[in-house]
C-alpha atoms as a PDB file:
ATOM      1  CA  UNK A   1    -186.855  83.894-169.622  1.00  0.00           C
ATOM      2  CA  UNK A   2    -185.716  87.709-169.236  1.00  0.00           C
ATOM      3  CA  UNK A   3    -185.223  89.491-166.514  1.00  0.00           C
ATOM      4  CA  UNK A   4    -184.205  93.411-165.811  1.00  0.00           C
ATOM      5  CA  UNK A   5    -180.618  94.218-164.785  1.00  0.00           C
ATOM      6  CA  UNK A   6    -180.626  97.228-162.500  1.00  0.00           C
ATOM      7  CA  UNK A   7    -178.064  99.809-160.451  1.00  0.00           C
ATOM      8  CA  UNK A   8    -178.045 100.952-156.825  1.00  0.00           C
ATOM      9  CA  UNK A   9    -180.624 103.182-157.709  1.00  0.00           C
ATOM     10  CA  UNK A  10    -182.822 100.716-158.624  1.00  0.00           C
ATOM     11  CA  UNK A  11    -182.765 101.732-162.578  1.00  0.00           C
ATOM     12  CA  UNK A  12    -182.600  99.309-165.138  1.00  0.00           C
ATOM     13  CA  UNK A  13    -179.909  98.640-167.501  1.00  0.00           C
ATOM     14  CA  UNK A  14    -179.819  96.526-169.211  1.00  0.00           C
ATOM     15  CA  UNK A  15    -181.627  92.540-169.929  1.00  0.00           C
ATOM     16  CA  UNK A  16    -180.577  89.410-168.967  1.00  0.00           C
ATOM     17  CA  UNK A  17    -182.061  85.970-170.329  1.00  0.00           C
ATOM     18  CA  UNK A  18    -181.750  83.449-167.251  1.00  0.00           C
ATOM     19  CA  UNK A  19    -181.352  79.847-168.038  1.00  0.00           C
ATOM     20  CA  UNK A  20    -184.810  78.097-167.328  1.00  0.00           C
ATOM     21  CA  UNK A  21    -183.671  74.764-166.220  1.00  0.00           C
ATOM     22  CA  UNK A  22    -181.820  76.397-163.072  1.00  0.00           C
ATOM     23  CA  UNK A  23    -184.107  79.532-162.529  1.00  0.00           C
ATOM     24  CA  UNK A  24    -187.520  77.783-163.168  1.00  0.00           C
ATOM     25  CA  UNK A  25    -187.639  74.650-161.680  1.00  0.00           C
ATOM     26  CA  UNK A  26    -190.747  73.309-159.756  1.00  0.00           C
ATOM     27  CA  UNK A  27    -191.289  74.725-156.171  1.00  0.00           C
ATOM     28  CA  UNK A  28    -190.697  71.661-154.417  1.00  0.00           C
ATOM     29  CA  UNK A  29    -190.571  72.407-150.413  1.00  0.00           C
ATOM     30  CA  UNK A  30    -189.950  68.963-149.705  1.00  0.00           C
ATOM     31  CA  UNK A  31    -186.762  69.284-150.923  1.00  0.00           C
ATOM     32  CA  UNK A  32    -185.979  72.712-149.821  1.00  0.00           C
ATOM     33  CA  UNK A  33    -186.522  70.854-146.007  1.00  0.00           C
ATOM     34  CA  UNK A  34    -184.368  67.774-147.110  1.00  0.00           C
ATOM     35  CA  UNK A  35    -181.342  70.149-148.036  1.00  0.00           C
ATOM     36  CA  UNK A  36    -181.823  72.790-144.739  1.00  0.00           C
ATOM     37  CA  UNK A  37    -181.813  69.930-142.754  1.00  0.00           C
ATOM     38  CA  UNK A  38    -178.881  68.452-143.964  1.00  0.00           C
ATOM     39  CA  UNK A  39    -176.964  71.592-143.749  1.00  0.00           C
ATOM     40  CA  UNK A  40    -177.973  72.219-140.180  1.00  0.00           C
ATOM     41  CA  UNK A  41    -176.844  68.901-139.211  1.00  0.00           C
ATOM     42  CA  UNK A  42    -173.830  69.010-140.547  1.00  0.00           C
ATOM     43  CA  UNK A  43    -173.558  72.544-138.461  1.00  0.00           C
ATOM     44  CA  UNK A  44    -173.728  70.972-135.361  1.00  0.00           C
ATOM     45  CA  UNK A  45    -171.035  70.410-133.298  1.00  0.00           C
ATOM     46  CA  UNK A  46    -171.682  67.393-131.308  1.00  0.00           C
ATOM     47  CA  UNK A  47    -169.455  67.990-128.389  1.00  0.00           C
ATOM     48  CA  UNK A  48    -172.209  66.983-125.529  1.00  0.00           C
ATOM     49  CA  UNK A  49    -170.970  64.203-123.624  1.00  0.00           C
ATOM     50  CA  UNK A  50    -171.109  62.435-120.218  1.00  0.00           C
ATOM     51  CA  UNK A  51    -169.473  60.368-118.553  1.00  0.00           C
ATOM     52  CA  UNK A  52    -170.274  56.491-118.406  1.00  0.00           C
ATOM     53  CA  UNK A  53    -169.174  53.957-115.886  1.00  0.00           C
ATOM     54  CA  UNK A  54    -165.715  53.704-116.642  1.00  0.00           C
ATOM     55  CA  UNK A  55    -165.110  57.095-117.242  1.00  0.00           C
ATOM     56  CA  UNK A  56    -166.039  58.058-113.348  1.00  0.00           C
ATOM     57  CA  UNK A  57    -163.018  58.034-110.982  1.00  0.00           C
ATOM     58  CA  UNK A  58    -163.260  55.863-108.233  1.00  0.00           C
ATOM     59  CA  UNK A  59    -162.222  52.160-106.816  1.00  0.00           C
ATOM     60  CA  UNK A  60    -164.165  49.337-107.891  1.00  0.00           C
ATOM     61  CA  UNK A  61    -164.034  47.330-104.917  1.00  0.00           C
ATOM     62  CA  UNK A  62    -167.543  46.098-103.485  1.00  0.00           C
ATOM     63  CA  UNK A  63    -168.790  48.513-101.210  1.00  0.00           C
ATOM     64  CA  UNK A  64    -169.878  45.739 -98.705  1.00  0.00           C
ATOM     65  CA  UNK A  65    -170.819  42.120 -98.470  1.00  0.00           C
ATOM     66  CA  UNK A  66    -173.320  40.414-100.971  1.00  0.00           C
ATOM     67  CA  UNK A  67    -175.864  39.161 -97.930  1.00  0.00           C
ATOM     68  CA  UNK A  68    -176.590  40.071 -94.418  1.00  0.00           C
ATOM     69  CA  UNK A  69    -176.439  43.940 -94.409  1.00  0.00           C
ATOM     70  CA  UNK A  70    -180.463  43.947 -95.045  1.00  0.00           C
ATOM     71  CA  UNK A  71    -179.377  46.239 -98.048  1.00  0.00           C
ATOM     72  CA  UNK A  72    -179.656  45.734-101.658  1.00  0.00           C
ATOM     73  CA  UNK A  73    -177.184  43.942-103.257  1.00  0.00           C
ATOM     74  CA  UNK A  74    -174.710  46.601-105.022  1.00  0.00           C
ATOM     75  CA  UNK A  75    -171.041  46.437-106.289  1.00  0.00           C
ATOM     76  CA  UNK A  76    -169.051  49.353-107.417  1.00  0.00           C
ATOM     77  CA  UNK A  77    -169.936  52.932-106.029  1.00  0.00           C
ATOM     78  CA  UNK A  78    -169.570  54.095-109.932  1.00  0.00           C
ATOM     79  CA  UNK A  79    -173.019  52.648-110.680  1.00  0.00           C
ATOM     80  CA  UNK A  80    -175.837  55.027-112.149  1.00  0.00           C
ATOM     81  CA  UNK A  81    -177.607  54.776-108.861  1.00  0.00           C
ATOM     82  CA  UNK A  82    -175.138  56.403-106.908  1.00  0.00           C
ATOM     83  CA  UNK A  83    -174.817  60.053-106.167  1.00  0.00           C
ATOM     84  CA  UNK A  84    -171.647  61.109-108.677  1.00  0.00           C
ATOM     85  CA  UNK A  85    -172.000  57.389-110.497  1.00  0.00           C
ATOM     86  CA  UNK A  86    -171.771  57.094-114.232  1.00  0.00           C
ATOM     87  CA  UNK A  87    -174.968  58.206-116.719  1.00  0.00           C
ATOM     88  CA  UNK A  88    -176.346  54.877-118.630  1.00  0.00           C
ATOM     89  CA  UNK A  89    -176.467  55.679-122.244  1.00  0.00           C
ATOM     90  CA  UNK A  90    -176.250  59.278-122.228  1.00  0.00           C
ATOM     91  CA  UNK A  91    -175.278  61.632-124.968  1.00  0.00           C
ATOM     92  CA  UNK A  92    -171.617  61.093-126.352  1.00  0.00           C
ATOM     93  CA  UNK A  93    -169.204  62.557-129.060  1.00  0.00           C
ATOM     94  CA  UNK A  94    -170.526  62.331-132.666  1.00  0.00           C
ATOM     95  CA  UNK A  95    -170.841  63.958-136.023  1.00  0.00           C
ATOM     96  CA  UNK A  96    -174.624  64.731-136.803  1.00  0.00           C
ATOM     97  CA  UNK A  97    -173.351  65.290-140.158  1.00  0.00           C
ATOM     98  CA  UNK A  98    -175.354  62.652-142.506  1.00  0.00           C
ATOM     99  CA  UNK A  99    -174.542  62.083-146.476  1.00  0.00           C
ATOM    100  CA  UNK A 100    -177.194  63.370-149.313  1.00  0.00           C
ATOM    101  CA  UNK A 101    -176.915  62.788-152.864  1.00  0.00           C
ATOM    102  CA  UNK A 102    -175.420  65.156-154.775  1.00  0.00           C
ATOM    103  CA  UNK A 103    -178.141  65.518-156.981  1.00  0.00           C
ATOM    104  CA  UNK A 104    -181.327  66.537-154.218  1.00  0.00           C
ATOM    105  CA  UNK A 105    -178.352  69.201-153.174  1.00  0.00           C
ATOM    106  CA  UNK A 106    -178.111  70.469-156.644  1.00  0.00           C
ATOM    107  CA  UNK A 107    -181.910  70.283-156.979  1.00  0.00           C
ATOM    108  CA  UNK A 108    -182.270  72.315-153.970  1.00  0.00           C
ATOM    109  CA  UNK A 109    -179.974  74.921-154.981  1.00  0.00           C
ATOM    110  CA  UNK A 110    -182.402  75.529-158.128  1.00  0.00           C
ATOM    111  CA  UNK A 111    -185.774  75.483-156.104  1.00  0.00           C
ATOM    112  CA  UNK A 112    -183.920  77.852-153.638  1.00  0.00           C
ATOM    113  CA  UNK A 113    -183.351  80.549-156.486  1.00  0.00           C
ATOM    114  CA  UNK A 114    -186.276  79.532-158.314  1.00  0.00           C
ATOM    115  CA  UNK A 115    -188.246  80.669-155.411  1.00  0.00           C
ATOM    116  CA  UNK A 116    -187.191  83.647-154.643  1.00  0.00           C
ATOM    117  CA  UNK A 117    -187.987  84.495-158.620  1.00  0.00           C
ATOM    118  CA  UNK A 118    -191.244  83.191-158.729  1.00  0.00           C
ATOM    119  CA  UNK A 119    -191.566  85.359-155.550  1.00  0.00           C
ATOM    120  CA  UNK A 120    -189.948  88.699-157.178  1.00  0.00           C
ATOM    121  CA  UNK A 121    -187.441  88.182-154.297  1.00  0.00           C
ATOM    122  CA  UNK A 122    -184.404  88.531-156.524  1.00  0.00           C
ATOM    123  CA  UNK A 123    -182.783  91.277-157.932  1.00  0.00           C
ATOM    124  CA  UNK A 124    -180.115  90.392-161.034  1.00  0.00           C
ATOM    125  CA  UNK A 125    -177.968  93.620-160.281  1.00  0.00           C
ATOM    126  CA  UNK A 126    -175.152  95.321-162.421  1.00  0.00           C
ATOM    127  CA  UNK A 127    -172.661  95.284-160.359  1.00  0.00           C
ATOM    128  CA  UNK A 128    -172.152  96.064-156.441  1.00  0.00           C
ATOM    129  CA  UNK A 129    -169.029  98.488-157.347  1.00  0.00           C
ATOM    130  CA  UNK A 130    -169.076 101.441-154.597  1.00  0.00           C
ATOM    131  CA  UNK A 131    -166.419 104.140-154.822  1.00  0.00           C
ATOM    132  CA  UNK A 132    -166.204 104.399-150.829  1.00  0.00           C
ATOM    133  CA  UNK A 133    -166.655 101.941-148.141  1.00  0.00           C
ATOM    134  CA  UNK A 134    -169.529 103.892-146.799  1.00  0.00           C
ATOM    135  CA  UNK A 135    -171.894 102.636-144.743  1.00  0.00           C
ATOM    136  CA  UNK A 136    -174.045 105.261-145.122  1.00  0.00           C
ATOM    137  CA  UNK A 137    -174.296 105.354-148.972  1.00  0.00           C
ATOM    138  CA  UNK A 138    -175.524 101.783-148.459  1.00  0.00           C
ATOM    139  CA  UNK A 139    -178.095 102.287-146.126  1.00  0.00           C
ATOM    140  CA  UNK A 140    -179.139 104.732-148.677  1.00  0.00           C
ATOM    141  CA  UNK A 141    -178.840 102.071-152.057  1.00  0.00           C
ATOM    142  CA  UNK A 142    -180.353  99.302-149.889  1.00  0.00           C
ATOM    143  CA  UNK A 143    -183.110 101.262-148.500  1.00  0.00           C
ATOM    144  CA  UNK A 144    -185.135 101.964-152.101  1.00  0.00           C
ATOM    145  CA  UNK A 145    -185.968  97.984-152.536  1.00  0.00           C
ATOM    146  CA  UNK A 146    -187.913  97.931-148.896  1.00  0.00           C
ATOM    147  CA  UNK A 147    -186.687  95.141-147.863  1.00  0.00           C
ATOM    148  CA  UNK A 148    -186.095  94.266-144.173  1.00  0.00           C
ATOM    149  CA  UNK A 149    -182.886  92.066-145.314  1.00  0.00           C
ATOM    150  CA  UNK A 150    -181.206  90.828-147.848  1.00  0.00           C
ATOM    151  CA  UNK A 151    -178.131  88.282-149.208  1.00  0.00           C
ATOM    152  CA  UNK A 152    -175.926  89.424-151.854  1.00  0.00           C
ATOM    153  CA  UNK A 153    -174.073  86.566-153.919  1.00  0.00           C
ATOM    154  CA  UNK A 154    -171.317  88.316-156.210  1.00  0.00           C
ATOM    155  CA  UNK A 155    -168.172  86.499-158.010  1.00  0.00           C
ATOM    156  CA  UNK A 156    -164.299  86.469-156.097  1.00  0.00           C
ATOM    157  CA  UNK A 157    -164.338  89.843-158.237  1.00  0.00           C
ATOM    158  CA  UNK A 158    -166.258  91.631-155.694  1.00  0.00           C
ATOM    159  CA  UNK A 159    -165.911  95.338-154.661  1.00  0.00           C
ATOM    160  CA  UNK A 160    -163.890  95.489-151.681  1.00  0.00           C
ATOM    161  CA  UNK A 161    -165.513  98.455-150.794  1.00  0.00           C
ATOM    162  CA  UNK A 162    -168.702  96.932-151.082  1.00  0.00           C
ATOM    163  CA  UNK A 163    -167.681  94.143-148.820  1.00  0.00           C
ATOM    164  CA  UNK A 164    -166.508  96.681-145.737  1.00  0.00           C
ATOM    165  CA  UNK A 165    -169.715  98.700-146.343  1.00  0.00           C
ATOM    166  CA  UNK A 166    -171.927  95.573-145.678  1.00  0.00           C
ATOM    167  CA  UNK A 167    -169.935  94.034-142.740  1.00  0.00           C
ATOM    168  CA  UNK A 168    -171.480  97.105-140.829  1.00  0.00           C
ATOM    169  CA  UNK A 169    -174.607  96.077-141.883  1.00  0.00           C
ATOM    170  CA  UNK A 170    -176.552  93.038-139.608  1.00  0.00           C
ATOM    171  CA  UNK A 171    -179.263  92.572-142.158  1.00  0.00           C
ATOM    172  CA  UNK A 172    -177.045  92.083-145.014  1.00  0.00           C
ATOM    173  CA  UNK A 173    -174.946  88.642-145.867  1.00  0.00           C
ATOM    174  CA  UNK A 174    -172.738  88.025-148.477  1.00  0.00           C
ATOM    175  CA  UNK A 175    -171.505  85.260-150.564  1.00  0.00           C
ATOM    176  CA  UNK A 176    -169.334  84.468-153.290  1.00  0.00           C
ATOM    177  CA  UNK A 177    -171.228  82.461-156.152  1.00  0.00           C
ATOM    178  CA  UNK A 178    -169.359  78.876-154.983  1.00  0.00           C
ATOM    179  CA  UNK A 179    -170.806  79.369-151.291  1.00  0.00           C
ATOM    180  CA  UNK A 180    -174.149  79.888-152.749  1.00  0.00           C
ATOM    181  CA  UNK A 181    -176.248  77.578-150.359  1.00  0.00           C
ATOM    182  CA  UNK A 182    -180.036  76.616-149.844  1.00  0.00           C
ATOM    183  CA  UNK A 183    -180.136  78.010-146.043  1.00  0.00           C
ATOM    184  CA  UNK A 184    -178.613  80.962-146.925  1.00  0.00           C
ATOM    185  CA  UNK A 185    -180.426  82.134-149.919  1.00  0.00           C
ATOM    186  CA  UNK A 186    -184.245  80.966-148.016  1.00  0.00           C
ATOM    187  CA  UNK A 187    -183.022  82.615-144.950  1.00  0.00           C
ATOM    188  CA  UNK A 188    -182.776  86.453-146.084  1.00  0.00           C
ATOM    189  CA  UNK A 189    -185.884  87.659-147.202  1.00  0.00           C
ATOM    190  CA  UNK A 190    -184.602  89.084-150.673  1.00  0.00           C
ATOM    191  CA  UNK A 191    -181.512  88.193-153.111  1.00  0.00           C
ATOM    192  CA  UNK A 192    -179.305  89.955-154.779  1.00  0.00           C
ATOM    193  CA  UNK A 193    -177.246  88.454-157.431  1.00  0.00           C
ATOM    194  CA  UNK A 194    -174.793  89.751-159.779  1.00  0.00           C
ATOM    195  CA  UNK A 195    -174.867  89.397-163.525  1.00  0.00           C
ATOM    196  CA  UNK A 196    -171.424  87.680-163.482  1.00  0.00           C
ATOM    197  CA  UNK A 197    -172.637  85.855-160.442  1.00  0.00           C
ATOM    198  CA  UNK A 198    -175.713  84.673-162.299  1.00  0.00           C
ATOM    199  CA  UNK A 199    -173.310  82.967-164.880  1.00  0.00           C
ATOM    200  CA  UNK A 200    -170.906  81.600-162.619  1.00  0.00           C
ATOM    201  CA  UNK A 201    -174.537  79.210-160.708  1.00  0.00           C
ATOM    202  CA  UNK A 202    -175.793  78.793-164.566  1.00  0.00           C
ATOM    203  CA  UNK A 203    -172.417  77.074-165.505  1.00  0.00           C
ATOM    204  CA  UNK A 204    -172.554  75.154-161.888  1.00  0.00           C
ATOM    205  CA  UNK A 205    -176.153  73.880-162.139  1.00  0.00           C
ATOM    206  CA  UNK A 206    -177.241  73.618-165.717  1.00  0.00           C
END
């Protein structure tokens, strides 16, 4: 399957004959939602906690006598029912982070970028070379696809001035080809990829 290569100004250049088994796979959203949610989870940090009964400061003497106060019958002033006691079975310390074969991960990678083809969301581009880090000129390049944002995925190759242009830029996000990731690429509404780039995920996935 061909596609166009094109140039900042949106001219093509050249052809480039995409591998199908990466770049037309079946549109499976399931799977696309199995590999989000993973990453998400393994995003979250996990640091909520409370403290239980015997983390509360305090004596644990019996705050009076078992029978004859007309009272219930309590022990320590750390219980739960206490103003300042301990929380029963609140939230504690812990990875969210869960395991997912390797294989639905790799899958999802190919319905992520077989999406945004099938949608004429992605853009196999010559090269994202700029001879100035200007902001400006980008604005300008990046303004001819109508787009309201956009990921760029390039090899460790890429333009430094390309890179300080974009970091200006809050609707752009870049990545190098081996932090190419299903959130990512779903997230931005159109993808730009590199030709090297393209054959750096062909050799990962294939």
């Amino acid at each position: 399957m061909k596609v166009d290569i094109i140039n900042w100004n949106k001219k093509k250049v050249g052809e480039l004959d995409l591998n199908p088994s990466v770049f037309a796979a079946p549109l499976r959203s399931d799977i696309l939602s199995r590999v989000i949610h993973w990453q998400l989870a393994k995003r979250r940090a996990g640091t909520h906690a409370v403290k239980e009964r015997g983390d509360v400061e305090g004596s644990t003497r019996k705050i009076y006598k078992q029978k004859g106060t007309g009272g219930a019958r309590h022990g320590a002033r750390k219980g739960a029912q206490f103003r300042g006691g301990g929380i029963i079975f609140g939230p504690v310390v812990r990875d969210h982070g869960y395991s997912l074969p390797k294989k639905v991960r790799k899958l999802g990678l190919k319905v992520a970028l077989s999406s945004k083809l099938a949608s004429n969301q992605l853009y196999v581009i010559d090269s994202l070379d700029m001879a100035q880090p200007k902001t400006a000129e980008l604005v300008k390049a990046f303004g001819q696809f109508d787009t309201p944002s956009a990921l760029f995925i390039d090899t460790k190759n890429v333009n430094d001035s390309f890179l300080k242009a974009s970091s200006n830029i809050h609707t752009i996000d870049f990545l190098f080809d081996v932090g190419a990731n299903v959130y990512d690429i779903v997230r931005k509404n159109t993808l730009f990829v590199t030709k090297d780039a393209i054959a750096a995920l062909e050799a990962r996935l294939a």
